[in-house]
C-alpha atoms as a PDB file:
ATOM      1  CA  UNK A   1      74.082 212.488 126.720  1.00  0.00           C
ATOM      2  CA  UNK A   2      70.905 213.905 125.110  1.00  0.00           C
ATOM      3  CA  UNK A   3      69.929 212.343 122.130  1.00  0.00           C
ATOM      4  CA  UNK A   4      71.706 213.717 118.982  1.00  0.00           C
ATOM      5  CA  UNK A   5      68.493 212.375 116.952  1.00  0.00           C
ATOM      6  CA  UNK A   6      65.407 215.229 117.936  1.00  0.00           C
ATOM      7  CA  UNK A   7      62.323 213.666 116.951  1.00  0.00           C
ATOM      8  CA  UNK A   8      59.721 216.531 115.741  1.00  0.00           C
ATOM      9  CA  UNK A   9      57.414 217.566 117.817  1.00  0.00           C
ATOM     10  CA  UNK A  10      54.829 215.732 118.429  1.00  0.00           C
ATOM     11  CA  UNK A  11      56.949 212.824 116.623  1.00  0.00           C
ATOM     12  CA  UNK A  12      57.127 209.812 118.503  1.00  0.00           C
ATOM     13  CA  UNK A  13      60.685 207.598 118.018  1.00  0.00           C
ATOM     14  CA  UNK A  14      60.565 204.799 115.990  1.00  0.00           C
ATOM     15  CA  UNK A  15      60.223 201.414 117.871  1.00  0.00           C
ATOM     16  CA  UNK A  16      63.157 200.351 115.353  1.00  0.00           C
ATOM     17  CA  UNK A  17      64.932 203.151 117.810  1.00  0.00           C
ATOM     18  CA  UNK A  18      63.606 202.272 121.098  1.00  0.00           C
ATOM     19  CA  UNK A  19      63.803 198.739 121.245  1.00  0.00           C
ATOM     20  CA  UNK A  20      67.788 198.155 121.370  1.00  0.00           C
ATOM     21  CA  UNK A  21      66.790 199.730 125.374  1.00  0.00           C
ATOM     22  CA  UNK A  22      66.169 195.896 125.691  1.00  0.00           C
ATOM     23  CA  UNK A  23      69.163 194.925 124.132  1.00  0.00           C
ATOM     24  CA  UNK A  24      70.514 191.716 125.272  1.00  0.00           C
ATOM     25  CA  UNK A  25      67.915 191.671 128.308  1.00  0.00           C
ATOM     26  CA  UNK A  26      65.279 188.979 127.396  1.00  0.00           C
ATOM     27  CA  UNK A  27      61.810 190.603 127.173  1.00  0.00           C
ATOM     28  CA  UNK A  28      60.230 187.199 128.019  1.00  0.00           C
ATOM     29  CA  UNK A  29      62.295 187.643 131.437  1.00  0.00           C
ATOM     30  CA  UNK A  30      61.121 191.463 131.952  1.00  0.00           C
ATOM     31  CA  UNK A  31      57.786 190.339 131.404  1.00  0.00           C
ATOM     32  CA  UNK A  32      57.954 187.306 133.905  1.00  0.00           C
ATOM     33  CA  UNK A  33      59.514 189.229 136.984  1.00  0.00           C
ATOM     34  CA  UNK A  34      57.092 192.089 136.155  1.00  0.00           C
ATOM     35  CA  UNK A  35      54.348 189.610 136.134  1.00  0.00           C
ATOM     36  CA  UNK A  36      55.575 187.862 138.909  1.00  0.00           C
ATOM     37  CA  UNK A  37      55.221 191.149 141.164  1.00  0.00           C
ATOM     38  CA  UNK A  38      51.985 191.606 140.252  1.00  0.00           C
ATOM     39  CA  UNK A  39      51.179 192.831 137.055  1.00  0.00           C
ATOM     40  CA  UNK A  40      48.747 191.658 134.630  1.00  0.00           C
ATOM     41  CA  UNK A  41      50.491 189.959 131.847  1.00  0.00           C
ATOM     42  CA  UNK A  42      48.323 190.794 129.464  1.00  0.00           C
ATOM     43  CA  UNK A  43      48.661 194.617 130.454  1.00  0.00           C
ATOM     44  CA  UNK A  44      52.432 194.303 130.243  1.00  0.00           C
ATOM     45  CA  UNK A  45      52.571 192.113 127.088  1.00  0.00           C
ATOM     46  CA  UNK A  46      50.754 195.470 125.950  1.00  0.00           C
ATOM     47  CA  UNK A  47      53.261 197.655 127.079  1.00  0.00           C
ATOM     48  CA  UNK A  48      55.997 195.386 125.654  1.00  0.00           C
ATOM     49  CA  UNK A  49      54.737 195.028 121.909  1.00  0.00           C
ATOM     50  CA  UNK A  50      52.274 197.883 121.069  1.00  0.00           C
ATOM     51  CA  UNK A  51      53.721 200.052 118.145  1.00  0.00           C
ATOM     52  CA  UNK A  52      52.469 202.819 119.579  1.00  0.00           C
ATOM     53  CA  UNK A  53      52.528 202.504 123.468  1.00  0.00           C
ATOM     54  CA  UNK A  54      56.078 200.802 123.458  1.00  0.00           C
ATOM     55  CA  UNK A  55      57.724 203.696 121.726  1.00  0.00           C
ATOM     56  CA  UNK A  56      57.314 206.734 123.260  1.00  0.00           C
ATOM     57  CA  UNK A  57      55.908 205.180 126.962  1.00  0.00           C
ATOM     58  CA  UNK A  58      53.437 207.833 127.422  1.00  0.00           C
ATOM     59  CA  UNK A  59      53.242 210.457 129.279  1.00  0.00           C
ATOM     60  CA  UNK A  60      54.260 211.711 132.322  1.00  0.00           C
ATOM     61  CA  UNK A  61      51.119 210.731 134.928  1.00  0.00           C
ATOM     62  CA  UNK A  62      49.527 212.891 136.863  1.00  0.00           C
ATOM     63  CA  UNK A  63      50.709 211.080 139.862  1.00  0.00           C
ATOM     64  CA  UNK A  64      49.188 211.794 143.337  1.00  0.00           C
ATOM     65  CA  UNK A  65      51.864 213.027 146.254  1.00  0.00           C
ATOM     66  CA  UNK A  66      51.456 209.613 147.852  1.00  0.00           C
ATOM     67  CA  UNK A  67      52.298 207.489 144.994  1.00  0.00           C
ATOM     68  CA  UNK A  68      54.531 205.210 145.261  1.00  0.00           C
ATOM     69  CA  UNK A  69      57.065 206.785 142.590  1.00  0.00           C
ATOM     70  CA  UNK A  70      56.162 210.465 143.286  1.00  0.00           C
ATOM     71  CA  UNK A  71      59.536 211.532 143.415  1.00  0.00           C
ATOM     72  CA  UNK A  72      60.209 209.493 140.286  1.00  0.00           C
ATOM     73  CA  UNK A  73      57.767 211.728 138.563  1.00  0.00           C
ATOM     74  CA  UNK A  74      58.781 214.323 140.406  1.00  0.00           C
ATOM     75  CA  UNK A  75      62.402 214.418 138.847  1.00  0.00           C
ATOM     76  CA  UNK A  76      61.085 213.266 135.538  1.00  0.00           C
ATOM     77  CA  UNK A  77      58.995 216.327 135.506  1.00  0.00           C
ATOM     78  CA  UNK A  78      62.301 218.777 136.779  1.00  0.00           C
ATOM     79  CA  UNK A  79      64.100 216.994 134.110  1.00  0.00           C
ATOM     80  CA  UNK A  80      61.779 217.953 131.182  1.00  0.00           C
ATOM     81  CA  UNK A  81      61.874 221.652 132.443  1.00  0.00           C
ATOM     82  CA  UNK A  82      65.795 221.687 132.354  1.00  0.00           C
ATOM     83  CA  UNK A  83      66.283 220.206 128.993  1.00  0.00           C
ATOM     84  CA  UNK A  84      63.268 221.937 127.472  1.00  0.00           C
ATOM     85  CA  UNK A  85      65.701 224.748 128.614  1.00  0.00           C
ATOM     86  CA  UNK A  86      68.739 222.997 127.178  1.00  0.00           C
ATOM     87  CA  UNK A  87      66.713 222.882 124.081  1.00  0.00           C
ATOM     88  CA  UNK A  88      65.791 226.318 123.700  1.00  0.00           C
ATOM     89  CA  UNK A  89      69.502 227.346 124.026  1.00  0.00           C
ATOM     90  CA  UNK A  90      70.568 224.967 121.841  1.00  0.00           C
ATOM     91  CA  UNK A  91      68.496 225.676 119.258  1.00  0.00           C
ATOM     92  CA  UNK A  92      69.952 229.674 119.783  1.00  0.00           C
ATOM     93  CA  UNK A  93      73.486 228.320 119.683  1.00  0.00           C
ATOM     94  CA  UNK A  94      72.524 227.044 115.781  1.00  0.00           C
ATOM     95  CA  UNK A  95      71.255 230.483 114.763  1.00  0.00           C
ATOM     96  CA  UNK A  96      74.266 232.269 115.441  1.00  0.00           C
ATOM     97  CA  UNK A  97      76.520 229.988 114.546  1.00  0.00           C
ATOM     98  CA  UNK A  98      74.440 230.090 111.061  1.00  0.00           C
ATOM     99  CA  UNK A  99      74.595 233.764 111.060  1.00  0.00           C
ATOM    100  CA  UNK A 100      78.382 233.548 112.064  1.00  0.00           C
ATOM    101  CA  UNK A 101      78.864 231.248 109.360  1.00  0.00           C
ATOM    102  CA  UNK A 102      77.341 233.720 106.588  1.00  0.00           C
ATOM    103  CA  UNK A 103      79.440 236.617 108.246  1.00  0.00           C
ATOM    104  CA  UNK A 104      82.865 234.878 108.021  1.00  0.00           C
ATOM    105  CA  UNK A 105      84.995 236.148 105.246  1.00  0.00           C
ATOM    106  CA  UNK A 106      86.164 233.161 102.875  1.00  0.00           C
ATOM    107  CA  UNK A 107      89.566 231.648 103.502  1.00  0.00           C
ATOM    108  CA  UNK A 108      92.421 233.615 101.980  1.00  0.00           C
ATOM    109  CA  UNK A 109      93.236 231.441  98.068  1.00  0.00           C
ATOM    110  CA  UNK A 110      96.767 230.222  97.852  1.00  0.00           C
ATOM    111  CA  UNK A 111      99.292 233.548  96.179  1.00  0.00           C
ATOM    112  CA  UNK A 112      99.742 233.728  92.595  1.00  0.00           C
ATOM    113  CA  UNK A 113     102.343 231.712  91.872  1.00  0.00           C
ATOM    114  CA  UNK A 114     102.586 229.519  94.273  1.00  0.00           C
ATOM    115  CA  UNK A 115     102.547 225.960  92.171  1.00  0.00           C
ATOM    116  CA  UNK A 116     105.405 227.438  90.841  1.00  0.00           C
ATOM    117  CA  UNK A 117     107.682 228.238  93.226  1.00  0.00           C
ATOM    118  CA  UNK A 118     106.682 224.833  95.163  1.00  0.00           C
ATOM    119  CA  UNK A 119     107.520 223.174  91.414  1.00  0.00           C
ATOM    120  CA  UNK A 120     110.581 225.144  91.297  1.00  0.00           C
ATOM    121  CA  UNK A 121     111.823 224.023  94.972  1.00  0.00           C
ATOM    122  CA  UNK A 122     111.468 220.723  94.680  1.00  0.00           C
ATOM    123  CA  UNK A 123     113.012 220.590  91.620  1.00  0.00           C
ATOM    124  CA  UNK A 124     116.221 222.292  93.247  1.00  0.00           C
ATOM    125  CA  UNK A 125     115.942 219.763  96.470  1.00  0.00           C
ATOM    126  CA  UNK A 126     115.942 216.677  93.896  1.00  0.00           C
ATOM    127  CA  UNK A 127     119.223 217.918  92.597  1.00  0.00           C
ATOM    128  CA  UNK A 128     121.093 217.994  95.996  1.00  0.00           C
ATOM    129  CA  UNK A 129     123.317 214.648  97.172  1.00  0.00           C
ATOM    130  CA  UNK A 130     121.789 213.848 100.621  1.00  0.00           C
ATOM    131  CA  UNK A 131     125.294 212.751 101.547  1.00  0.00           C
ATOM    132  CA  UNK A 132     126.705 216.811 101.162  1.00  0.00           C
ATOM    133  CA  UNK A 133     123.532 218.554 102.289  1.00  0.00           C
ATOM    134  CA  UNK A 134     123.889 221.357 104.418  1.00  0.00           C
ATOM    135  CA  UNK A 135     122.055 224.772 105.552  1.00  0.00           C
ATOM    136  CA  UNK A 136     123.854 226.501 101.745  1.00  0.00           C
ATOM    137  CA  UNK A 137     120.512 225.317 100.333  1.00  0.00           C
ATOM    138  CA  UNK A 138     118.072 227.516 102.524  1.00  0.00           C
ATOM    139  CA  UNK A 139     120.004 229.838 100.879  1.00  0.00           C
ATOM    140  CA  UNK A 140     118.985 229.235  97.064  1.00  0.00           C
ATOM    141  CA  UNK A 141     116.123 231.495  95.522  1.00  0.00           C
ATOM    142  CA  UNK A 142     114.045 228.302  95.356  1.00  0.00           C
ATOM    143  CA  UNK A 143     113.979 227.538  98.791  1.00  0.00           C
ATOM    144  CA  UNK A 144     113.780 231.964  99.586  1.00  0.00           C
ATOM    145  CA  UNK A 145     110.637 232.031  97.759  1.00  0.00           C
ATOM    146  CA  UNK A 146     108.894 229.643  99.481  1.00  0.00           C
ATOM    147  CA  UNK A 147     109.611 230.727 102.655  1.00  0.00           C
ATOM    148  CA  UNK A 148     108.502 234.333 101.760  1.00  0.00           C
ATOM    149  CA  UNK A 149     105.219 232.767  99.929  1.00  0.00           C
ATOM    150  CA  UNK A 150     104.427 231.011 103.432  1.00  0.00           C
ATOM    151  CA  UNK A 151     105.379 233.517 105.431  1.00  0.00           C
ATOM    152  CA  UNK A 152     102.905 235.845 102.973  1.00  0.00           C
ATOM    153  CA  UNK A 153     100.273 233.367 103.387  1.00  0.00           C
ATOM    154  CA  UNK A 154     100.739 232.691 107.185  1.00  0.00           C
ATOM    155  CA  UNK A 155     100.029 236.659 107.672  1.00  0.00           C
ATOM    156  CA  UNK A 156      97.096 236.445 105.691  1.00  0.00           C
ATOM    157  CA  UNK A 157      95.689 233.648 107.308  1.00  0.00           C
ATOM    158  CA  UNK A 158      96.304 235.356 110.848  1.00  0.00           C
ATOM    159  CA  UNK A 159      94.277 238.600 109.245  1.00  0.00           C
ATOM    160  CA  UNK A 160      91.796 236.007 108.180  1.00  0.00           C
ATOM    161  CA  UNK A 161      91.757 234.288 111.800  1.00  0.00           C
ATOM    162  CA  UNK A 162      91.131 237.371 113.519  1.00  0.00           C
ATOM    163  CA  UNK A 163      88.770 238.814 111.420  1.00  0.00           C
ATOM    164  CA  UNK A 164      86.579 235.562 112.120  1.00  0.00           C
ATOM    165  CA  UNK A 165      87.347 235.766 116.115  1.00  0.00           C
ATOM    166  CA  UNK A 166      86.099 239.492 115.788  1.00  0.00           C
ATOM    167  CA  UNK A 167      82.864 238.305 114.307  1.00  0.00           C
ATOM    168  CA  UNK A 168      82.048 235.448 116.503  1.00  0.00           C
ATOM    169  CA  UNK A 169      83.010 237.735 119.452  1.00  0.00           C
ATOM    170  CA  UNK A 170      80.301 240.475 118.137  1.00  0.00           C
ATOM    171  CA  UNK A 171      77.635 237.358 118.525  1.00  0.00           C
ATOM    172  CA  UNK A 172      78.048 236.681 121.685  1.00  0.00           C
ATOM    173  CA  UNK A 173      78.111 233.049 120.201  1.00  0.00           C
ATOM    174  CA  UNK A 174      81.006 231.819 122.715  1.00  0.00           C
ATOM    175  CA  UNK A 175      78.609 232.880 126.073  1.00  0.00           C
ATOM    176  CA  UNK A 176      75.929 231.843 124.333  1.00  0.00           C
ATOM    177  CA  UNK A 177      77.920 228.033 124.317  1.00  0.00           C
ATOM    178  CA  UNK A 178      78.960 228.143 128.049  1.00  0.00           C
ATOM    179  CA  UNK A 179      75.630 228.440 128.839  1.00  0.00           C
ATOM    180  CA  UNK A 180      74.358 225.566 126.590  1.00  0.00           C
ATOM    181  CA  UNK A 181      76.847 223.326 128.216  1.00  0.00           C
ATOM    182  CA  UNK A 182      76.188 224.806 131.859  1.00  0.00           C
ATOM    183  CA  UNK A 183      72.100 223.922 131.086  1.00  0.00           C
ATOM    184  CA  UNK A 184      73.344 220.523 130.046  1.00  0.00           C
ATOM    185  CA  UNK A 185      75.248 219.352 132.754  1.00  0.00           C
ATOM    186  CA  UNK A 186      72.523 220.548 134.977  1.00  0.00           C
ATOM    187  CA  UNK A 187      69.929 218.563 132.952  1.00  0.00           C
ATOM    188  CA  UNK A 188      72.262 215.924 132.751  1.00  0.00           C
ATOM    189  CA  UNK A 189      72.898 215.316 136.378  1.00  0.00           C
ATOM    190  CA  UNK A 190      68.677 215.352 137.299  1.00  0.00           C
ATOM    191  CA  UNK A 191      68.616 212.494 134.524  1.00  0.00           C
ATOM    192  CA  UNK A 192      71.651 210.409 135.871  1.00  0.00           C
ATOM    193  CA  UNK A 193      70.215 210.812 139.575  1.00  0.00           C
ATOM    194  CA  UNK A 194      67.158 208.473 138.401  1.00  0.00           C
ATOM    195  CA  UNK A 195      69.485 205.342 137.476  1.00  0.00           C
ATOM    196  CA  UNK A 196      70.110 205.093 141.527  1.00  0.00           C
ATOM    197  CA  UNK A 197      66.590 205.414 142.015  1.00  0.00           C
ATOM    198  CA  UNK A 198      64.527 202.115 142.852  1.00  0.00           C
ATOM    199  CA  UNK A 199      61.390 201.997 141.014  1.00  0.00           C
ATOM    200  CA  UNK A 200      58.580 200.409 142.611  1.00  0.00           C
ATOM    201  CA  UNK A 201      56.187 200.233 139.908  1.00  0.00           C
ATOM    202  CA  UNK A 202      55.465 199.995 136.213  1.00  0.00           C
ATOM    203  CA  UNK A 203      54.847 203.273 136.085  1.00  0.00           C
ATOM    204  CA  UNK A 204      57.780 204.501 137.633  1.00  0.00           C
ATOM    205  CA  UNK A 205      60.333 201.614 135.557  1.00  0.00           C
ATOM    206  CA  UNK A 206      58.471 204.046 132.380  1.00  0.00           C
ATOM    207  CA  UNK A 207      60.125 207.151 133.904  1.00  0.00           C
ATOM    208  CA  UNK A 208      63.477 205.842 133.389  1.00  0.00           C
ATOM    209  CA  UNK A 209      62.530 204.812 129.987  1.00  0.00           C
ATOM    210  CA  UNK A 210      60.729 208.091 129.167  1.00  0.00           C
ATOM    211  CA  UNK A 211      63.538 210.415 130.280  1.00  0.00           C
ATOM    212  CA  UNK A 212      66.240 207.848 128.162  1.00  0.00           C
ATOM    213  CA  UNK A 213      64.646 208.177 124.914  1.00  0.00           C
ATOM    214  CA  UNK A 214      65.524 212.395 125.143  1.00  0.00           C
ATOM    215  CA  UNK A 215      68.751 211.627 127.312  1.00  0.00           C
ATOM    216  CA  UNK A 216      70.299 208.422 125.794  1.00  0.00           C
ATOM    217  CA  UNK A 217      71.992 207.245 129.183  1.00  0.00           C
ATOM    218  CA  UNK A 218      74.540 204.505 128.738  1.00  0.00           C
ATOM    219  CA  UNK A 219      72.877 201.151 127.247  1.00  0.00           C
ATOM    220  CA  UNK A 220      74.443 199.372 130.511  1.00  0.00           C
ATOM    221  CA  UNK A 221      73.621 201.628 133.094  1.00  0.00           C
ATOM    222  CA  UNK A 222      69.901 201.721 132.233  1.00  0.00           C
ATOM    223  CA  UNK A 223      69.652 198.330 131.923  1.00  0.00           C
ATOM    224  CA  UNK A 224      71.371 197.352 135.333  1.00  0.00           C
ATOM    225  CA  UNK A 225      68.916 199.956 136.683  1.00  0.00           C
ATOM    226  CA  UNK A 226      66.042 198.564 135.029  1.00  0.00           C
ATOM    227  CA  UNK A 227      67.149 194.739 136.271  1.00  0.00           C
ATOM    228  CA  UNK A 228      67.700 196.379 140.139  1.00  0.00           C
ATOM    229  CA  UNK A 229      64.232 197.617 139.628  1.00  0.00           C
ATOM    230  CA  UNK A 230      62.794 194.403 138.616  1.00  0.00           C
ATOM    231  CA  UNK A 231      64.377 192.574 141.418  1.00  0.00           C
ATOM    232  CA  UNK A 232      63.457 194.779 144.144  1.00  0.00           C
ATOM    233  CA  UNK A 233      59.678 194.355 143.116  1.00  0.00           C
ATOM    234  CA  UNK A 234      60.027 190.996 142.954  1.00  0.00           C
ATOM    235  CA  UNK A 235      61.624 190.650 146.436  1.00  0.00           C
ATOM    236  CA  UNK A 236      65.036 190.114 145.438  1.00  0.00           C
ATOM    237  CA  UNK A 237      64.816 187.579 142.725  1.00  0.00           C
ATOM    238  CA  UNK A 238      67.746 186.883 140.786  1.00  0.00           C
END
């Protein structure tokens, strides 16, 4: 799911952020089967531990057709469209619902009275012998007030209900959220499709990690992704 933190723009996420993506995968080992493929360690111990490289992991490249990971930054780049989409929407969906929100008529106040007659019940219902109770006692004033202060309240709170219902309807706030969630799913299945995608290179392992810090995919899934990555560049290492 997309990240429910939205860095500015321009703002790059904190490496206190980004770094549980390593979680319990030792960076020592990512560094050694990288290496061990044929990257310069000192180029990934830079990726690895800069403050400001490690964080946001660039940019997308402007990748030739032929590159290895092309379609890597291919979907990275379709993904950024549809949730810069998402985004847009979103941020629509908060403006009505703000103006919706000033709109909205206050709840209807408990009726005049009504600590009283509750006061007044309960005193009754403490006087009856729960051995000899029957339905006579719906039948004492008490217990007749209160059900005509609920049922007084009820209605208002209906009135109340559908005045707010009328409102949002007037917004167009409710199509306004199918579409947000329709833009979602859509950039949410163009993200998942790159977990099943083998990454051949640094650069394309970065895609994953790019598109996770606005996505947030499951802490599992991206690492077993990662680690299948790592392995297939290194010729099937365990």
């Amino acid at each position: 799911m997309p990240n429910t933190r939205v860095p500015a723009a321009g703002e790059a996420m904190p490496a206190a952020e980004v770094m549980p993506i390593i979680g319990r995968f030792s960076r020592r080992a990512l560094l050694g089967a990288l290496a061990a493929v044929g990257g310069s360690t000192a180029a990934l111990a830079t990726v690895a531990t800069s403050p400001k490289v490690f964080p946001d992991f660039g940019s997308v490249p402007a990748a030739p057709a032929q590159h290895v990971d092309a379609e890597l930054f291919r979907i990275e780049t379709e993904f950024n469209s549809a949730f810069a989409i998402y985004e847009g929407v979103a941020d629509k969906v908060g403006e009505i619902e703000e103006r919706v929100y000033r709109l909205k008529p206050p709840k209807p106040p408990k009726l005049p009275g009504t600590d009283e007659i509750k006061a007044t019940f309960w005193d009754m219902a403490r006087g009856v012998d729960p051995d000899k109770i029957d339905d006579s006692w719906l039948a004492h004033p008490a217990a007749v007030a209160w059900r005509e202060n609920d049922r007084q309240l009820t209605e208002r709170f209906k009135a109340w209900q559908a005045e707010c219902e009328e409102i949002i309807r007037k917004s167009g706030l409710r199509e306004v959220e199918d579409e947000r969630e329709r833009l979602i799913s859509t950039a949410g299945d163009i993200a998942e499709s790159l977990l099943d995608m083998r990454a051949q290179t640094l650069a394309g392992m970065l895609v994953k990690l790019r598109v996770h810090q606005r996505w947030t995919f499951n802490e599992y899934e991206i690492l077993e992704s990662l680690t299948a990555d790592i392995k297939a560049m290194a010729g099937g290492v365990s």
